[in-house]
PDB file of N, CA and C in Angstrom:
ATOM      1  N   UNK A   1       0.848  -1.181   0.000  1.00  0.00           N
ATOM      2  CA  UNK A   1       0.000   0.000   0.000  1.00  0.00           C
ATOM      3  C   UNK A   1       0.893   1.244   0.000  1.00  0.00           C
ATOM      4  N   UNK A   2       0.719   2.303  -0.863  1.00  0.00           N
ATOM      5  CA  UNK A   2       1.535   3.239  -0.909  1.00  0.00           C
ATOM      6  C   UNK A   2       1.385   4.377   0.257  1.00  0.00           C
ATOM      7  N   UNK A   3       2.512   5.179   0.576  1.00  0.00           N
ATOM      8  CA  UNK A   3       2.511   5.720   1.796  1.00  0.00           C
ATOM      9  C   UNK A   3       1.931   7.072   1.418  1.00  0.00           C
ATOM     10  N   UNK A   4       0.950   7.819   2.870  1.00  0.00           N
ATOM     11  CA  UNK A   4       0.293   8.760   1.863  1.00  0.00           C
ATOM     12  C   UNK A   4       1.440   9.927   2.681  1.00  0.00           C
ATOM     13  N   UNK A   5       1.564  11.221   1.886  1.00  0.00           N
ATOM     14  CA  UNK A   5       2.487  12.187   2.421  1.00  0.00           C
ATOM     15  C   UNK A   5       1.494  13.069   2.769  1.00  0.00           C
ATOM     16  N   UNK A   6       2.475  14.298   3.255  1.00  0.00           N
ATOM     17  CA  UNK A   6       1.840  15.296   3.919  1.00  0.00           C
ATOM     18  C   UNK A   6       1.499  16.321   2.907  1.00  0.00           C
ATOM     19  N   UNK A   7       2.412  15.574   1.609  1.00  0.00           N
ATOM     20  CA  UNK A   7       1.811  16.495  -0.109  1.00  0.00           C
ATOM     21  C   UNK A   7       0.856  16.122  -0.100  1.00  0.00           C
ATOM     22  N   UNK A   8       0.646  14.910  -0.370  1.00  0.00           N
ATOM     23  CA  UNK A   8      -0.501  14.367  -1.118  1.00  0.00           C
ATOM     24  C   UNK A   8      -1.978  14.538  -0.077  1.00  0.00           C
ATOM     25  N   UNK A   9      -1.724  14.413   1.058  1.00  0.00           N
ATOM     26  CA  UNK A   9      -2.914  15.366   1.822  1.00  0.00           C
ATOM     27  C   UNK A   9      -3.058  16.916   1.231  1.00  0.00           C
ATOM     28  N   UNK A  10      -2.129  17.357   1.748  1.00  0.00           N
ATOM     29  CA  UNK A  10      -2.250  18.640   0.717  1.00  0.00           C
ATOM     30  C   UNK A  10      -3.284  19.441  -0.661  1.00  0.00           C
ATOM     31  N   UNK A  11      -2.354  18.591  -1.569  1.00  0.00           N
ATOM     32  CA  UNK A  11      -3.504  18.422  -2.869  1.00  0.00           C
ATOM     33  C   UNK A  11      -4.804  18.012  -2.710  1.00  0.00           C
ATOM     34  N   UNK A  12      -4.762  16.759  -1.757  1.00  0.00           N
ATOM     35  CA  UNK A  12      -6.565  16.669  -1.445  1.00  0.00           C
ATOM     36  C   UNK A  12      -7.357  17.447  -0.875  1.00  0.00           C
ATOM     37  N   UNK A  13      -6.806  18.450   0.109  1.00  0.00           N
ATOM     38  CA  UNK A  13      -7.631  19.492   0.740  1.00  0.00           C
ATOM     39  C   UNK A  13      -7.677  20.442  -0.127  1.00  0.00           C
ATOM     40  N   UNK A  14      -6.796  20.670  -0.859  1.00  0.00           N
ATOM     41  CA  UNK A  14      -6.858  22.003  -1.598  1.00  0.00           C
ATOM     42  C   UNK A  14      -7.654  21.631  -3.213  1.00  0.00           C
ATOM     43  N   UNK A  15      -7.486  20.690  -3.489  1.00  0.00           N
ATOM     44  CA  UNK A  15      -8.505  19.995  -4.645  1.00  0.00           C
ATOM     45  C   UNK A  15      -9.714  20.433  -4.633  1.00  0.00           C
ATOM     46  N   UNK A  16     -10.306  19.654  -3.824  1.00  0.00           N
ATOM     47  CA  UNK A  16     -11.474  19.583  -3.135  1.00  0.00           C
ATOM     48  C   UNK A  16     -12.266  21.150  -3.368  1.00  0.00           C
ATOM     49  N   UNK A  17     -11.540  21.857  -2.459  1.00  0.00           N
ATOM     50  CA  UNK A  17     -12.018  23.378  -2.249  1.00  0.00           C
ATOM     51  C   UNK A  17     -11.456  24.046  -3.324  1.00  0.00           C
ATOM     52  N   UNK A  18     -10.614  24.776  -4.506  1.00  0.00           N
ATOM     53  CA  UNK A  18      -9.760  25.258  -5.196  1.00  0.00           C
ATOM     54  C   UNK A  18      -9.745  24.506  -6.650  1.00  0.00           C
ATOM     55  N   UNK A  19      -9.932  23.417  -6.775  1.00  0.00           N
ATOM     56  CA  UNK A  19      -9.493  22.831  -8.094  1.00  0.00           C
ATOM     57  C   UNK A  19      -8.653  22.131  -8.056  1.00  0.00           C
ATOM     58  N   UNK A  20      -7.971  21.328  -9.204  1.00  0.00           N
ATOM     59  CA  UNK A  20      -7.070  20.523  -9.452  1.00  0.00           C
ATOM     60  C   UNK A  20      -5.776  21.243  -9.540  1.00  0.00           C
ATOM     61  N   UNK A  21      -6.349  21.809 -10.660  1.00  0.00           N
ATOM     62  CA  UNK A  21      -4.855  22.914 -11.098  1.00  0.00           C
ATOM     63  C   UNK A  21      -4.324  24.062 -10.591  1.00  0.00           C
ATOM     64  N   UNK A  22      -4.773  24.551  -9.400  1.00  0.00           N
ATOM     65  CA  UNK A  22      -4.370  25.716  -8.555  1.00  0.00           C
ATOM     66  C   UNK A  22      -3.578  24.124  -7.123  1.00  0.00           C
ATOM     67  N   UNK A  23      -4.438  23.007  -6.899  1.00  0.00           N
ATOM     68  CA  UNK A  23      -3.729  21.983  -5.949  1.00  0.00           C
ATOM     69  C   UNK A  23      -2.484  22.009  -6.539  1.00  0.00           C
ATOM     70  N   UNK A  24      -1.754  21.615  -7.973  1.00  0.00           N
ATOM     71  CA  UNK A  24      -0.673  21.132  -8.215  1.00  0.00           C
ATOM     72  C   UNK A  24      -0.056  22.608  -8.455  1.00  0.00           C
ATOM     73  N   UNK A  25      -0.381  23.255  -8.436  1.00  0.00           N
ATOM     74  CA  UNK A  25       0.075  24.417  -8.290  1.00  0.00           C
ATOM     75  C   UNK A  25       1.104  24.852  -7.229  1.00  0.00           C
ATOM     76  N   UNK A  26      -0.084  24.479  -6.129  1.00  0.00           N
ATOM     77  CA  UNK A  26       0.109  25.014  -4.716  1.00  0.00           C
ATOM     78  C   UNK A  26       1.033  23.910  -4.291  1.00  0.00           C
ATOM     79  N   UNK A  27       1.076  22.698  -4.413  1.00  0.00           N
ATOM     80  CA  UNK A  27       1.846  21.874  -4.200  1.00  0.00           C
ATOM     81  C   UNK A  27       3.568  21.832  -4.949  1.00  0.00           C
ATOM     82  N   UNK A  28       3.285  22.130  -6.368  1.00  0.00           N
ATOM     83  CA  UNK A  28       4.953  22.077  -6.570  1.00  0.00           C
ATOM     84  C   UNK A  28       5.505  23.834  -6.148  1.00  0.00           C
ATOM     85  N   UNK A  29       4.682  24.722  -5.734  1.00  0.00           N
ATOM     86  CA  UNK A  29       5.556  25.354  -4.551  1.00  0.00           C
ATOM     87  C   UNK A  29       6.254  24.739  -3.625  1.00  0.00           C
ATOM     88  N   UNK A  30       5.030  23.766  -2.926  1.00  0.00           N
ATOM     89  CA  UNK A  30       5.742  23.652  -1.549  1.00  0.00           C
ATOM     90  C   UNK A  30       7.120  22.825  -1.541  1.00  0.00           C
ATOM     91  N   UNK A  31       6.651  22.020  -2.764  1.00  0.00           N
ATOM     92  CA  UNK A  31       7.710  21.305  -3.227  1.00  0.00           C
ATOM     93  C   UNK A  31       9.296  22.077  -3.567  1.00  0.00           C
ATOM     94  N   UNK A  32       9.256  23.324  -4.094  1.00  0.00           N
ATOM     95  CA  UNK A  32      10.135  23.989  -4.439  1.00  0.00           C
ATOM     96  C   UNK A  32      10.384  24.941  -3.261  1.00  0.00           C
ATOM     97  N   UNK A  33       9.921  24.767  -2.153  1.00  0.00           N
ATOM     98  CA  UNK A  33      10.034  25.459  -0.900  1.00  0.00           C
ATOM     99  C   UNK A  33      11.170  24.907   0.012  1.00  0.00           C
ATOM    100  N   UNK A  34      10.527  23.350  -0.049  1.00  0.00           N
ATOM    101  CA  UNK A  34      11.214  22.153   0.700  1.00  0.00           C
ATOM    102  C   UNK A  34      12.430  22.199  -0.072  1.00  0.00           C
ATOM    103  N   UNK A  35      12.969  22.014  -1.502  1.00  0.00           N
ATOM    104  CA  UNK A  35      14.108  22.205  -1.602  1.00  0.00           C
ATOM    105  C   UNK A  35      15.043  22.808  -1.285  1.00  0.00           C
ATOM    106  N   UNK A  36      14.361  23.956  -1.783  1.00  0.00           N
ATOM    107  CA  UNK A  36      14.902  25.595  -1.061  1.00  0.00           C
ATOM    108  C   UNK A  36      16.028  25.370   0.185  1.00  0.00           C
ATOM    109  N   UNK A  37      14.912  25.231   1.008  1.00  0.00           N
ATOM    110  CA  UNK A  37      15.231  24.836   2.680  1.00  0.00           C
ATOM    111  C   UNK A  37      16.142  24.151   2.884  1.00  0.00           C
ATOM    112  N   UNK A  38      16.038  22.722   2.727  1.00  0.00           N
ATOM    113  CA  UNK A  38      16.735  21.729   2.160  1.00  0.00           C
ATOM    114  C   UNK A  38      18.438  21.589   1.747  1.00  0.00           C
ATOM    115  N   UNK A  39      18.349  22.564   0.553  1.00  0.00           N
ATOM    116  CA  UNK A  39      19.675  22.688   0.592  1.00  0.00           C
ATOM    117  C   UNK A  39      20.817  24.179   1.007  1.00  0.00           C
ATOM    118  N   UNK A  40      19.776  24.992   0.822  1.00  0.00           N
ATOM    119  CA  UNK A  40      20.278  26.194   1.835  1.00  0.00           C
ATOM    120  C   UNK A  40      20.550  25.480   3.079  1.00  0.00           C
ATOM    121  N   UNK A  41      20.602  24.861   4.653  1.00  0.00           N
ATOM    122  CA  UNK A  41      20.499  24.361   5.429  1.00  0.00           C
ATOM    123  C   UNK A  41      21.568  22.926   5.617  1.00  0.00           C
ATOM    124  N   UNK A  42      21.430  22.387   4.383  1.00  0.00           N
ATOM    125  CA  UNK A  42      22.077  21.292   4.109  1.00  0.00           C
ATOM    126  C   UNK A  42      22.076  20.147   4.793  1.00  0.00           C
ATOM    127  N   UNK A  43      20.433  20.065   5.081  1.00  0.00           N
ATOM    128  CA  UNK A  43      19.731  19.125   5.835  1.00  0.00           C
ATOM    129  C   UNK A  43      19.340  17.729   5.327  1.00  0.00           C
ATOM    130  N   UNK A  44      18.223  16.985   5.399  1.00  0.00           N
ATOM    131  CA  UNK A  44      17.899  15.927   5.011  1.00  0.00           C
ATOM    132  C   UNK A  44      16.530  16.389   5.363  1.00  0.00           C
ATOM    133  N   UNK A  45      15.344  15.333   4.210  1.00  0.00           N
ATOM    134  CA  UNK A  45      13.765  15.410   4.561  1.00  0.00           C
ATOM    135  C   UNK A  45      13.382  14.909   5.422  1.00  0.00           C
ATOM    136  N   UNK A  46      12.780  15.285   6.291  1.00  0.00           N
ATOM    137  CA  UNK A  46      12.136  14.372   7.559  1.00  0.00           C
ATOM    138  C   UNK A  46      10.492  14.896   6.965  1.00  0.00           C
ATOM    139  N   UNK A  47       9.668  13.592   6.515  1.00  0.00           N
ATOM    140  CA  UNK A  47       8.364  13.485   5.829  1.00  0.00           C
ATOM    141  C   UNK A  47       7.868  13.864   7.766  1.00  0.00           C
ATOM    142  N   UNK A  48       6.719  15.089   7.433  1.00  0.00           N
ATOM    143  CA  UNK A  48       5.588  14.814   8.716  1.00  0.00           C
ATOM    144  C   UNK A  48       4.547  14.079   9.076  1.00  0.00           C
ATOM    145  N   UNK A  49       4.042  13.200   7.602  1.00  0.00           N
ATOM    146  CA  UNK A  49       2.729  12.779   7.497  1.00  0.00           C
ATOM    147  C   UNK A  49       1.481  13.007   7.052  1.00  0.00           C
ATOM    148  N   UNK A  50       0.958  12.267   7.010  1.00  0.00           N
ATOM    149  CA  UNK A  50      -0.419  12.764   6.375  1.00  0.00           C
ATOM    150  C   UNK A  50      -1.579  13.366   7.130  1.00  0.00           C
ATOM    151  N   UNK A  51      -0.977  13.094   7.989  1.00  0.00           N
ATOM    152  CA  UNK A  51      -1.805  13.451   9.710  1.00  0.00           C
ATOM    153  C   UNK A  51      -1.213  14.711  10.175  1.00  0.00           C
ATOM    154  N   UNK A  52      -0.626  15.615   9.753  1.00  0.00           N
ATOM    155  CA  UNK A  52       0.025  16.315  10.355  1.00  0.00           C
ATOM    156  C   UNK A  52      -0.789  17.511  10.790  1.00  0.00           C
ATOM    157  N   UNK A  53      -1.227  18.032   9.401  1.00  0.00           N
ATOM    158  CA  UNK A  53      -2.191  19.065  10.222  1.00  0.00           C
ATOM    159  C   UNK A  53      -3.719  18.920  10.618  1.00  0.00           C
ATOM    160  N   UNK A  54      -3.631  17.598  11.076  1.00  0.00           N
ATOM    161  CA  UNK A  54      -5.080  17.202  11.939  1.00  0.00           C
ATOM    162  C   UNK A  54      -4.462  17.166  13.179  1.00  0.00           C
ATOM    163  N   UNK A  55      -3.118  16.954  13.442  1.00  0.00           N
ATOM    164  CA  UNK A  55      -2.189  16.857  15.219  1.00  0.00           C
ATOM    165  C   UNK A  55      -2.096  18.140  15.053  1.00  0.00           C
ATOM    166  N   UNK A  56      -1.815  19.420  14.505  1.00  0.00           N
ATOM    167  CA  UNK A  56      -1.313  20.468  14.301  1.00  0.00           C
ATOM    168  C   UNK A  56      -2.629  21.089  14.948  1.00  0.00           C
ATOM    169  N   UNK A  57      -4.078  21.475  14.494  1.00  0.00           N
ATOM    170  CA  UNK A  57      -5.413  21.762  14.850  1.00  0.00           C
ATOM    171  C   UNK A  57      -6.289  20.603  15.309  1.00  0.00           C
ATOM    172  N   UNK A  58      -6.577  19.823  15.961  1.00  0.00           N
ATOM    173  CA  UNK A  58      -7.404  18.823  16.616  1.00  0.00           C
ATOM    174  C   UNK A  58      -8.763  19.991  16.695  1.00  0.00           C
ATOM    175  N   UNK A  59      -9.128  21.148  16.940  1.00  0.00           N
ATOM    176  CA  UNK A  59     -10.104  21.487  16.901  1.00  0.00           C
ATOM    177  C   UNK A  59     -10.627  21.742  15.431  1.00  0.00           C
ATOM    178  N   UNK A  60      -9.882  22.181  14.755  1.00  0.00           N
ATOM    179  CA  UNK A  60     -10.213  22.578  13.845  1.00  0.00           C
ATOM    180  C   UNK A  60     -10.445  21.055  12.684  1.00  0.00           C
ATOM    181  N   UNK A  61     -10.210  20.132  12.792  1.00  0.00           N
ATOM    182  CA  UNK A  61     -10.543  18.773  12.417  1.00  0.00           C
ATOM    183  C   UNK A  61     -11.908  18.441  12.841  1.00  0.00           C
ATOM    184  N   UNK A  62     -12.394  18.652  14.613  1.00  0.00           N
ATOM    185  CA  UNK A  62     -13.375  18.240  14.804  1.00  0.00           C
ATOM    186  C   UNK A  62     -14.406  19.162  14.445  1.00  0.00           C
ATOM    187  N   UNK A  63     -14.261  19.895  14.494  1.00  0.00           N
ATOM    188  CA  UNK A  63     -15.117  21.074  13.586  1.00  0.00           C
ATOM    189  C   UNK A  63     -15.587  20.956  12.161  1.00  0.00           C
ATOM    190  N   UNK A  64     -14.232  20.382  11.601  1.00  0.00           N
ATOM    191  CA  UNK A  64     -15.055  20.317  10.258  1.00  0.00           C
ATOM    192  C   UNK A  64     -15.734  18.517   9.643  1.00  0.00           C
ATOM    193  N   UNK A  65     -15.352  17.791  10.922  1.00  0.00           N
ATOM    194  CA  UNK A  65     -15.907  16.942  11.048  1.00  0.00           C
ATOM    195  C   UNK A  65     -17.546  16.770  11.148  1.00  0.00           C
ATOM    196  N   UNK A  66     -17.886  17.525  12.145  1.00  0.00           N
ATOM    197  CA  UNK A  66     -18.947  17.756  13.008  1.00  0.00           C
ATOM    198  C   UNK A  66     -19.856  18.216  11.544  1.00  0.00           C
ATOM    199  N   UNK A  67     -18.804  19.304  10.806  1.00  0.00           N
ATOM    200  CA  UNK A  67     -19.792  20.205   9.864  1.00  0.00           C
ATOM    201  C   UNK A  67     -20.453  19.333   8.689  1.00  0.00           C
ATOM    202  N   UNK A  68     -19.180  18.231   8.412  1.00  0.00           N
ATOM    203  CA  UNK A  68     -19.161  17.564   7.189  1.00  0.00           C
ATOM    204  C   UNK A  68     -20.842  16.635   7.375  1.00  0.00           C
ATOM    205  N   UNK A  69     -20.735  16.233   9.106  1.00  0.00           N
ATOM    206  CA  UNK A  69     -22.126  15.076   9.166  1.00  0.00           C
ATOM    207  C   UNK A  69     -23.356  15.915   9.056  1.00  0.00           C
ATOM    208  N   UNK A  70     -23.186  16.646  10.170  1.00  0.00           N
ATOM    209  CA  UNK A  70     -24.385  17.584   9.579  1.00  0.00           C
ATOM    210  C   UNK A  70     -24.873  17.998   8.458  1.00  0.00           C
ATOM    211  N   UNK A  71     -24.040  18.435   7.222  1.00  0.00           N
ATOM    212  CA  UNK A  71     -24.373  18.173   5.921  1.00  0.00           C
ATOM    213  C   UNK A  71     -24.847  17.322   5.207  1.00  0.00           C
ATOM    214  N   UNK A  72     -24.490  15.896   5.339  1.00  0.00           N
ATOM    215  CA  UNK A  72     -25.126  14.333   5.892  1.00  0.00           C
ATOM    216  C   UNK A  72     -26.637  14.074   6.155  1.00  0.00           C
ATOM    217  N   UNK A  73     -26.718  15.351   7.174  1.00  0.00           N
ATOM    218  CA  UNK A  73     -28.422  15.085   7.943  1.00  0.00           C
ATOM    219  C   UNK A  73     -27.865  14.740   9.153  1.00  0.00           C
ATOM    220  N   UNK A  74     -27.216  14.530   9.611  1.00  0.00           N
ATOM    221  CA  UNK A  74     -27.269  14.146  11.210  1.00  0.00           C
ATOM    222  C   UNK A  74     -27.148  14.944  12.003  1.00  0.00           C
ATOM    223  N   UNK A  75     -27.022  14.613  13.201  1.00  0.00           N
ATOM    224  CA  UNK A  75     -27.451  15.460  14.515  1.00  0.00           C
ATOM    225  C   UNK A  75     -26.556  15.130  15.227  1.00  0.00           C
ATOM    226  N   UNK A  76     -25.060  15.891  15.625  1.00  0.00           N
ATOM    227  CA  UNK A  76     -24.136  15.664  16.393  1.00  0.00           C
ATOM    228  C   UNK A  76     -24.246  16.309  17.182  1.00  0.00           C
ATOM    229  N   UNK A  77     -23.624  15.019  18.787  1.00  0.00           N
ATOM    230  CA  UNK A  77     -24.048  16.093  20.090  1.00  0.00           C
ATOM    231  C   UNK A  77     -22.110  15.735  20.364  1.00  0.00           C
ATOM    232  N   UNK A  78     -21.273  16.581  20.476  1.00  0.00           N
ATOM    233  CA  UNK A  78     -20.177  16.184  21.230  1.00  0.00           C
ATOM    234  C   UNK A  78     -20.027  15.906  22.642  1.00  0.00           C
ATOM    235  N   UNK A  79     -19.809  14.925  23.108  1.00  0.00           N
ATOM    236  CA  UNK A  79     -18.878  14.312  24.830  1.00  0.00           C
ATOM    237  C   UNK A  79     -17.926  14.717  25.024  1.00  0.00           C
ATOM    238  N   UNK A  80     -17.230  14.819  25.744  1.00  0.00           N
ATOM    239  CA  UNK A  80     -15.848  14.812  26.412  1.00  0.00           C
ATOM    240  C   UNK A  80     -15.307  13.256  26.286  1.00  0.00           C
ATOM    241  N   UNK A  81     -13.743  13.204  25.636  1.00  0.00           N
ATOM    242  CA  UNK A  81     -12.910  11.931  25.560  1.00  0.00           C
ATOM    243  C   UNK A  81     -13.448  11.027  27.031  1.00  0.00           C
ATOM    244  N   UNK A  82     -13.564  12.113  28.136  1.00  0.00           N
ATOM    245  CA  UNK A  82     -13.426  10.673  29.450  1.00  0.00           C
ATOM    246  C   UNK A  82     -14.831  10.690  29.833  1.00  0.00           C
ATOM    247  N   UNK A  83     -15.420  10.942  29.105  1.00  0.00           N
ATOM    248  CA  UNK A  83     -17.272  10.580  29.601  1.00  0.00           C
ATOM    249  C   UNK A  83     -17.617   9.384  28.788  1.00  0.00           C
ATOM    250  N   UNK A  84     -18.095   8.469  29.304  1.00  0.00           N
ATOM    251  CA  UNK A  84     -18.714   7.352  28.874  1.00  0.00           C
ATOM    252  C   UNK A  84     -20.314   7.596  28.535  1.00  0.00           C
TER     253      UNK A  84
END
């Protein structure tokens, strides 16, 4: 199974909302950003994930979670993690 990156999340959020061709857009920036960095620095890539900016905003995930079901038709009530 192929590994998903923190690009390829990327392009899917920005797809989605923006288009295809403004995503690959916006993406071989970042791509040409990371180089940038990269070798100015004279570092190595450390990939963040595909998860990264859902650990980065946890509210802002459940938010648009919440928004996405409701669009759905449903009726979300949020709990607290330690309430049963």
């Amino acid at each position: 199974m192929p590994t998903i990156t923190r690009l390829v999340d990327q392009y899917r959020r920005l797809a989605a909302r923006r288009g295809k061709k403004r995503a690959l857009v916006a993406v071989g920036h970042t791509i040409l950003t990371i180089a940038y960095h990269l070798l100015k620095r004279g570092t190595t890539y450390i990939e963040l994930g595909a998860d990264f900016f859902d650990r980065l905003q946890p509210e802002r995930l459940t938010r648009n979670l919440v928004r996405r079901l409701e669009k759905l038709g449903h009726k979300v009530t949020l709990v607290p993690g330690g309430a049963t």
